[in-house]
Protein backbone atom coordinates (compact mmCIF):
# COMPACT_ATOMS: atom_id res chain seq x y z
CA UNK A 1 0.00 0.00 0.00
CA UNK A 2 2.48 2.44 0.92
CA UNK A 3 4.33 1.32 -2.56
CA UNK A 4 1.16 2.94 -4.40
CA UNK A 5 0.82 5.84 -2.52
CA UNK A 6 4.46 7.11 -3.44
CA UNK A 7 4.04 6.11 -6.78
CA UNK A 8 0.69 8.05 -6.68
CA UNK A 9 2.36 10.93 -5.23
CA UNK A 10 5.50 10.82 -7.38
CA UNK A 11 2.86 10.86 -10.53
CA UNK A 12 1.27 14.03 -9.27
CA UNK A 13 4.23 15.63 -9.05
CA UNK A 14 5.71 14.70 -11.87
CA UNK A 15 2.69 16.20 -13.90
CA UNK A 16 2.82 19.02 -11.77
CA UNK A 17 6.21 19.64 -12.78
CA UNK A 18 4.93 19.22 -16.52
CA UNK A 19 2.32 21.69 -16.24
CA UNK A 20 4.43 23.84 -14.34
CA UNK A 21 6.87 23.79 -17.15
CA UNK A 22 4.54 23.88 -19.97
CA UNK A 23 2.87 27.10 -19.30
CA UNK A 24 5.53 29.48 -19.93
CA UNK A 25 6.26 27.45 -23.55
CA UNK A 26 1.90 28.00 -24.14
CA UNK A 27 1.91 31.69 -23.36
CA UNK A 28 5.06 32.30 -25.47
CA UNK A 29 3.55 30.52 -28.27
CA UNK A 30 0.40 32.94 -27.34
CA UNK A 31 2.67 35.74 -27.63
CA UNK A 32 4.54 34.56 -30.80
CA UNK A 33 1.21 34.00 -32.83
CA UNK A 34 -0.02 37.42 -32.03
CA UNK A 35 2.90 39.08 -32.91
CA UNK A 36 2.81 37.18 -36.56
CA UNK A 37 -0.53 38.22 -36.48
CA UNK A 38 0.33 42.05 -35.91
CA UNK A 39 2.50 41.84 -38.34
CA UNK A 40 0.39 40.11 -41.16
CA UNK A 41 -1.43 42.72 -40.54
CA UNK A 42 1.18 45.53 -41.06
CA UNK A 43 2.02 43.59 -43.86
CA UNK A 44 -1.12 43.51 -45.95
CA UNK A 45 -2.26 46.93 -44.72
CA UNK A 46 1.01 48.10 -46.54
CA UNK A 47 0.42 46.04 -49.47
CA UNK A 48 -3.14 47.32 -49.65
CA UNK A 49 -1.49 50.96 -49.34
CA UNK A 50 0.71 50.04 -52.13
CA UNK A 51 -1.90 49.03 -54.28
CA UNK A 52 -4.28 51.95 -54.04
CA UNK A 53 -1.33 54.34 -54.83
CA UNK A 54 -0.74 52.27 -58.10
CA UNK A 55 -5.15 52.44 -58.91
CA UNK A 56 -4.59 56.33 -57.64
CA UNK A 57 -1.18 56.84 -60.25
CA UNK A 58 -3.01 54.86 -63.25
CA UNK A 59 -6.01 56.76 -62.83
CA UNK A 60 -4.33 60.16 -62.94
CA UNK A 61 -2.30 59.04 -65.83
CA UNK A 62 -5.55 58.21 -67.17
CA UNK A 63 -7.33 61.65 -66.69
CA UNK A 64 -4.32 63.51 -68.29
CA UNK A 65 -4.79 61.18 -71.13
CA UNK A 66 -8.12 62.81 -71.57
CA UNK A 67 -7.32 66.17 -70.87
CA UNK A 68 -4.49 66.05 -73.73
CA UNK A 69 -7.07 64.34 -75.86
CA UNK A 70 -9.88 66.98 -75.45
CA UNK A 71 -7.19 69.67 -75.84
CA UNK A 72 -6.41 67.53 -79.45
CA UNK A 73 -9.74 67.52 -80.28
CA UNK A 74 -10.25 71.32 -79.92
CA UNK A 75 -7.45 72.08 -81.54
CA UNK A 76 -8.11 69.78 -84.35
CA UNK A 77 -10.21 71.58 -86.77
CA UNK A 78 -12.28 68.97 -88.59
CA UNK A 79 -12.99 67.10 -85.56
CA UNK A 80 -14.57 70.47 -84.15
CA UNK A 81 -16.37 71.18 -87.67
CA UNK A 82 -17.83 67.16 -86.59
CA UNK A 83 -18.75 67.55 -83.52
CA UNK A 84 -20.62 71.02 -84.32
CA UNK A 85 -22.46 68.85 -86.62
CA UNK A 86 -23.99 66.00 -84.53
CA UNK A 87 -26.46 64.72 -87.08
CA UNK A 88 -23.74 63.95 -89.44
CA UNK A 89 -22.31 61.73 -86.54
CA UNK A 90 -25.90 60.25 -86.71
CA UNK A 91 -25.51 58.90 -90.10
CA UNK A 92 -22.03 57.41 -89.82
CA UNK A 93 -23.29 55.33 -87.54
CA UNK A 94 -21.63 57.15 -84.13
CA UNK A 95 -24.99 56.24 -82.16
CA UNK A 96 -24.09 52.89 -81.55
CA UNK A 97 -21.18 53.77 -79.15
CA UNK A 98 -24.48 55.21 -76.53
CA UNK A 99 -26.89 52.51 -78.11
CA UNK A 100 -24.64 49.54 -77.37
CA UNK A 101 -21.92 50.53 -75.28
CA UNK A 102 -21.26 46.59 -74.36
CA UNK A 103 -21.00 45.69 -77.81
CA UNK A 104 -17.92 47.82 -78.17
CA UNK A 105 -16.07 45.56 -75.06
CA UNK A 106 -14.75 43.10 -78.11
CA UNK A 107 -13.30 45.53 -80.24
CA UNK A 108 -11.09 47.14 -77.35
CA UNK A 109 -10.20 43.27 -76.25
CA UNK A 110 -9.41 42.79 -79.83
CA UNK A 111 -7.90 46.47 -80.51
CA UNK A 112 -8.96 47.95 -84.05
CA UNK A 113 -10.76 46.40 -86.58
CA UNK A 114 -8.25 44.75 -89.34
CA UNK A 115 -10.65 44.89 -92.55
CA UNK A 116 -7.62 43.96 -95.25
CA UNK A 117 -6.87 41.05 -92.86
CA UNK A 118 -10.16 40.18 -92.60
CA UNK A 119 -10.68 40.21 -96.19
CA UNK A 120 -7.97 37.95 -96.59
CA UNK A 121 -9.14 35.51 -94.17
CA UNK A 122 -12.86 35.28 -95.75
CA UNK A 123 -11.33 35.68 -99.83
CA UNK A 124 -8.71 32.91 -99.49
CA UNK A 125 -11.75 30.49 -98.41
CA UNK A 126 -13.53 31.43 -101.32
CA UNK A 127 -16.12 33.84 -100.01
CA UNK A 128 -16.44 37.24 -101.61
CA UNK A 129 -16.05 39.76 -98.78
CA UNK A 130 -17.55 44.02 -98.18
CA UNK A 131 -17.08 45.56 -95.26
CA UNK A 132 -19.18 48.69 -94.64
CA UNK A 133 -19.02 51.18 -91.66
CA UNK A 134 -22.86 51.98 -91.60
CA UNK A 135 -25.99 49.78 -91.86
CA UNK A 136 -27.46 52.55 -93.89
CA UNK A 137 -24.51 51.89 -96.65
CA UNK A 138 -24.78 47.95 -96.13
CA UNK A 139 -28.26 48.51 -97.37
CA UNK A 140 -27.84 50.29 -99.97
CA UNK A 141 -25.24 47.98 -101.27
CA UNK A 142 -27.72 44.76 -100.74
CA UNK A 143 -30.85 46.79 -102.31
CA UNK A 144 -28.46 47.08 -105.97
CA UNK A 145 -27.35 44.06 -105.58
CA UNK A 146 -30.46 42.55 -105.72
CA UNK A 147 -32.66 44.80 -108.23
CA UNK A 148 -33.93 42.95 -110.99
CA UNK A 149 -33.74 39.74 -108.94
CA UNK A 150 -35.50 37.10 -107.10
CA UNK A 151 -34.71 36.96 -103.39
CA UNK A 152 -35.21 35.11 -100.54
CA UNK A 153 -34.45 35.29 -96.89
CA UNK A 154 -33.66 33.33 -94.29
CA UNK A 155 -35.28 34.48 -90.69
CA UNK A 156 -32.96 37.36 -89.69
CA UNK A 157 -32.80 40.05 -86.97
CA UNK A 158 -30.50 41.33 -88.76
CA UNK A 159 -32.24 42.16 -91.97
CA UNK A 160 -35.10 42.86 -90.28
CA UNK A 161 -33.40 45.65 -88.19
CA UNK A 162 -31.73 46.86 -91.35
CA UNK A 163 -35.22 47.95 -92.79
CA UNK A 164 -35.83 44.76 -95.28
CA UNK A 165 -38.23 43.58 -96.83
CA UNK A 166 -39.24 47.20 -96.99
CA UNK A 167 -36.19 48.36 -97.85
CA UNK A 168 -36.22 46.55 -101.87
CA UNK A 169 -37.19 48.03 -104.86
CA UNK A 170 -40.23 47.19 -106.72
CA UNK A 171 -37.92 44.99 -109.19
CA UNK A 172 -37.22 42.59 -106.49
CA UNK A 173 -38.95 39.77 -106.03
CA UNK A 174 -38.99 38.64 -102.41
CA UNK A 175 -39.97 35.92 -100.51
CA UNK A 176 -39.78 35.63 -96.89
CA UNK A 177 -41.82 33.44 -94.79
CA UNK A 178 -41.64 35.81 -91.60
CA UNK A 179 -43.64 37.89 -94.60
CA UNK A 180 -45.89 34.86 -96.07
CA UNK A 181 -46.00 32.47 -93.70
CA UNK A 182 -44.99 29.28 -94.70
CA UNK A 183 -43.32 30.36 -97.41
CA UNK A 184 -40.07 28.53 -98.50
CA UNK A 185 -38.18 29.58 -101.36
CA UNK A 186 -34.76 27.91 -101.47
CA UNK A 187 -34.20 28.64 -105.55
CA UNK A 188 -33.64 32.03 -105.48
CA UNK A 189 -31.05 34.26 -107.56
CA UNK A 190 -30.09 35.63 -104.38
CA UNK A 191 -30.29 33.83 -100.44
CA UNK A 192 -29.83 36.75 -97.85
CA UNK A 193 -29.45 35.42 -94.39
CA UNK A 194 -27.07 36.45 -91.53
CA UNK A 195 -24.71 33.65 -89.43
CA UNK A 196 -24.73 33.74 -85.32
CA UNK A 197 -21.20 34.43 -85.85
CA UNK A 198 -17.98 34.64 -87.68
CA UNK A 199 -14.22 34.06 -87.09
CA UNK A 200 -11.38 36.45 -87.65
CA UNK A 201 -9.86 33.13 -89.18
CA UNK A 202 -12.79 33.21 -92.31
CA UNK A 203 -15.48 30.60 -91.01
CA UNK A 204 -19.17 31.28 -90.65
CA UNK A 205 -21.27 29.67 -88.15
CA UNK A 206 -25.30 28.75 -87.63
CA UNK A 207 -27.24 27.39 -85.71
CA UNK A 208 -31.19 26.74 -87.06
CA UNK A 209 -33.93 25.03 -85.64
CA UNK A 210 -36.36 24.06 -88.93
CA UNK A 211 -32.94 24.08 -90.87
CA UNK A 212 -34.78 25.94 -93.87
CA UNK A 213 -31.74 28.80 -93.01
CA UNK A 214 -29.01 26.87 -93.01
CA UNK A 215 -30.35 24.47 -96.02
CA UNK A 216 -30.51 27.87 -98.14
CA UNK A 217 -26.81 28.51 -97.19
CA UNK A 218 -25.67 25.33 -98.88
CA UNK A 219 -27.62 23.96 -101.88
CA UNK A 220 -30.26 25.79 -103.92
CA UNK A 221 -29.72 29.25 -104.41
CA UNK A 222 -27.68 30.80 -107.09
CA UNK A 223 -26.01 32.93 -104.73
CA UNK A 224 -25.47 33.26 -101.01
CA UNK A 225 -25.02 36.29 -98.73
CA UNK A 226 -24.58 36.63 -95.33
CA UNK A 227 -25.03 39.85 -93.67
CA UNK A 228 -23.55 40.36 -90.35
CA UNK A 229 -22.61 43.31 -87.38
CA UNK A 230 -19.67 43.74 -85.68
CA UNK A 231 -20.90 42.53 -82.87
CA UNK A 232 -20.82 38.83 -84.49
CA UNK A 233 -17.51 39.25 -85.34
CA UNK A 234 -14.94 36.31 -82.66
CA UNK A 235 -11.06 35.77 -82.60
CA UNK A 236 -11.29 32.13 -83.65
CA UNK A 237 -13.79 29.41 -84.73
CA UNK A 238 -14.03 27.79 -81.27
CA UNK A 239 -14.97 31.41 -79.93
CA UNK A 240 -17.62 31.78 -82.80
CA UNK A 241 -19.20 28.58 -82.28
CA UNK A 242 -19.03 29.25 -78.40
CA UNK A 243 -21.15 32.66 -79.31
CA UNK A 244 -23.76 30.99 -81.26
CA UNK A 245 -24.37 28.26 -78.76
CA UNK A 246 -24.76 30.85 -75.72
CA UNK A 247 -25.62 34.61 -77.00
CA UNK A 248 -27.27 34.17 -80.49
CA UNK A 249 -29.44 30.72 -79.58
CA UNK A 250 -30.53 31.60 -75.95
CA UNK A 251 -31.65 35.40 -77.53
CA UNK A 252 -33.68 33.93 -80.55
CA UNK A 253 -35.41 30.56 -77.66
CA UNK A 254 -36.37 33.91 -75.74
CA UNK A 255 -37.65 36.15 -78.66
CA UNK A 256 -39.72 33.14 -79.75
CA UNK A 257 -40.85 32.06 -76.08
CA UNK A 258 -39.52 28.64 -75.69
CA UNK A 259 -40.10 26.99 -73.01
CA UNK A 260 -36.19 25.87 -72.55
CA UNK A 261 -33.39 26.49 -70.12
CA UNK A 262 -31.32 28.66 -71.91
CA UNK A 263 -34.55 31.01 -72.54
CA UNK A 264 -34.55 31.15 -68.68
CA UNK A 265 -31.06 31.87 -67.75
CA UNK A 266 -29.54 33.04 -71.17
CA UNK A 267 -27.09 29.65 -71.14
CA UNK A 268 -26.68 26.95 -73.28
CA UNK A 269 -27.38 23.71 -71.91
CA UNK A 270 -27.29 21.59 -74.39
CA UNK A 271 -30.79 20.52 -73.38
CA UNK A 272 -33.25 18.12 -74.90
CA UNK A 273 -35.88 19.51 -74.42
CA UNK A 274 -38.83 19.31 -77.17
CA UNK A 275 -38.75 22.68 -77.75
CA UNK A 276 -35.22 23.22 -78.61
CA UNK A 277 -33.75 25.76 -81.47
CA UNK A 278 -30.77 24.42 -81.93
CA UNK A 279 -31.20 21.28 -84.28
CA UNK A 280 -28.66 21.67 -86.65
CA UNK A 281 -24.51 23.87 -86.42
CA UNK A 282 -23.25 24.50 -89.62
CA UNK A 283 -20.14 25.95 -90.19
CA UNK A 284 -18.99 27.66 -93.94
CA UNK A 285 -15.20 26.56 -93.72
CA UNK A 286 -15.54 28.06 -97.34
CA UNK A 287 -17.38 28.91 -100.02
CA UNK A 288 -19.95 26.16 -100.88
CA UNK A 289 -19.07 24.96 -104.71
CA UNK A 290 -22.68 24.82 -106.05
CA UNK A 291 -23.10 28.94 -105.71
CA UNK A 292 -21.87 31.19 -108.33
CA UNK A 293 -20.91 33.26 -105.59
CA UNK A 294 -20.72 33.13 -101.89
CA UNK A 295 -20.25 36.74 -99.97
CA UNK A 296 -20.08 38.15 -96.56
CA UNK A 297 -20.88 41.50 -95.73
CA UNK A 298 -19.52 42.62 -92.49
CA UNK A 299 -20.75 46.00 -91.14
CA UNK A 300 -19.18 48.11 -88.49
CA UNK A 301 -22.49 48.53 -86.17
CA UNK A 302 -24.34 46.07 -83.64
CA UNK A 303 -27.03 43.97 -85.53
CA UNK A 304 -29.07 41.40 -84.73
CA UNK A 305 -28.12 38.39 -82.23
């Protein structure tokens, strides 16, 4: 008995000894952690510092940027004589920068438009390429190309925003089932139709639901053209097809109320539902062969989806 009571004992203390010894180690490690803590603080505070003065240096360099620009502008005569004369900004199409600001977001990702390179990209595919800076000129240049003809269209935003059917001559001969409904005319001299998007590399791409577009893009007509904004315009073909599939399809399954999930969140989702658009992607890697000639027209304002 009196074994286990000094081994008792001798346990105690030995623990108390432990504890005794231990607490000074915790509360430096206490003391240690909220010093590192102090510090990370300090640290990020000045690193958050350091940051704002760059946003606060960048954005002055930025406002004397525009203040040397505006000075430009007012010293530049013909700019002055422009601005003076707002309604000839009007008709070149200067609207669209307050109509669509977002639109504009690809062309400063991209920087300036290219148009020789992009002619180059579309001509050595085979399509015939025009590039016009105004819808109003875009029209004008579709309206002669057609007089005299038969035309037909494909369903189009585009067109329709644009100012056609209205927009022919009496010498055209127009179908359009949005017009006549029903209506399907895939021999025309002329097929007018836009794409959902096109690559700076030359490729057009569609996506159709009844397919009557699309067919009229590759068998039938004499000639093809597809009419298409800026705002169509991607980098590459992946890019283009990714742009049909989620801004040009989800916008058309909402103008036509579809009951489908992109409608409802604006995102593809490659559903199967039965009321889903997109049936058929085509994609003009060039010019087909049957057509006498295959164009795109590329204007410099937003159009369509």
């Amino acid at each position: 008995m009196k074994r286990f009571f000094d081994r008792s004992f001798r346990n105690r203390l030995f623990a108390a000894f432990l504890a005794a010894s231990l607490l000074p180690l915790i509360l430096c490690s206490g003391m240690l952690l909220q010093i590192l803590r102090v510090r990370l603080e300090d640290t990020a505070r000045r690193e958050a510092e350091e940051q704002l003065t760059g946003v606060s240096a960048t954005l002055e360099q930025l406002c004397q940027q525009c203040v040397q620009t505006a000075l430009s502008v007012q010293r530049d005569p013909t700019l002055s004589q422009a601005l003076a004369h707002p309604e000839e900004l009007e008709e070149t199409g200067a609207s669209a920068l307050v109509a669509a600001p977002e639109e504009l977001l690809p062309l400063f990702e991209r920087g300036l438009l290219n148009v020789d390179a992009l002619a180059r990209a579309f001509t050595s595919r085979g399509f015939a390429f025009s590039y016009f800076p105004t819808a109003n000129e875009a029209a004008r240049y579709i309206v002669s190309a057609c007089a005299g003809k038969s035309v037909a269209l494909g369903g189009s935003m585009t067109f329709k925003e644009m100012g056609f059917p209205e927009a022919f001559a009496d010498s055209t001969e127009v179908h359009w089932h949005w017009v006549t409904k029903g209506e399907y005319y895939q021999t025309p001299d002329i097929y007018l139709t836009s794409a959902n998007a096109l690559s700076e590399s030359g490729e057009a791409v569609n996506i159709d639901g009844t397919c009557n577009r699309v067919a009229g893009t590759l068998y039938g007509p004499k000639q093809c053209m597809f009419v298409c904004g800026i705002n169509k315009l991607c980098p590459d073909l992946a890019s283009a097809v990714e742009r049909a599939r989620n801004v040009a399809a989800p916008k058309n399954a909402q103008r036509l109320g579809t009951r489908t999930p992109c409608a409802a969140d604006g995102k593809c989702h490659d559903c199967k539902s039965p009321a889903r658009i997109c049936r058929a992607l085509v994609v003009h890697m060039g010019a087909p062969k049957g057509f006498e000639k295959c164009e795109i027209v590329l204007v410099g304002e937003s159009l369509g989806y």
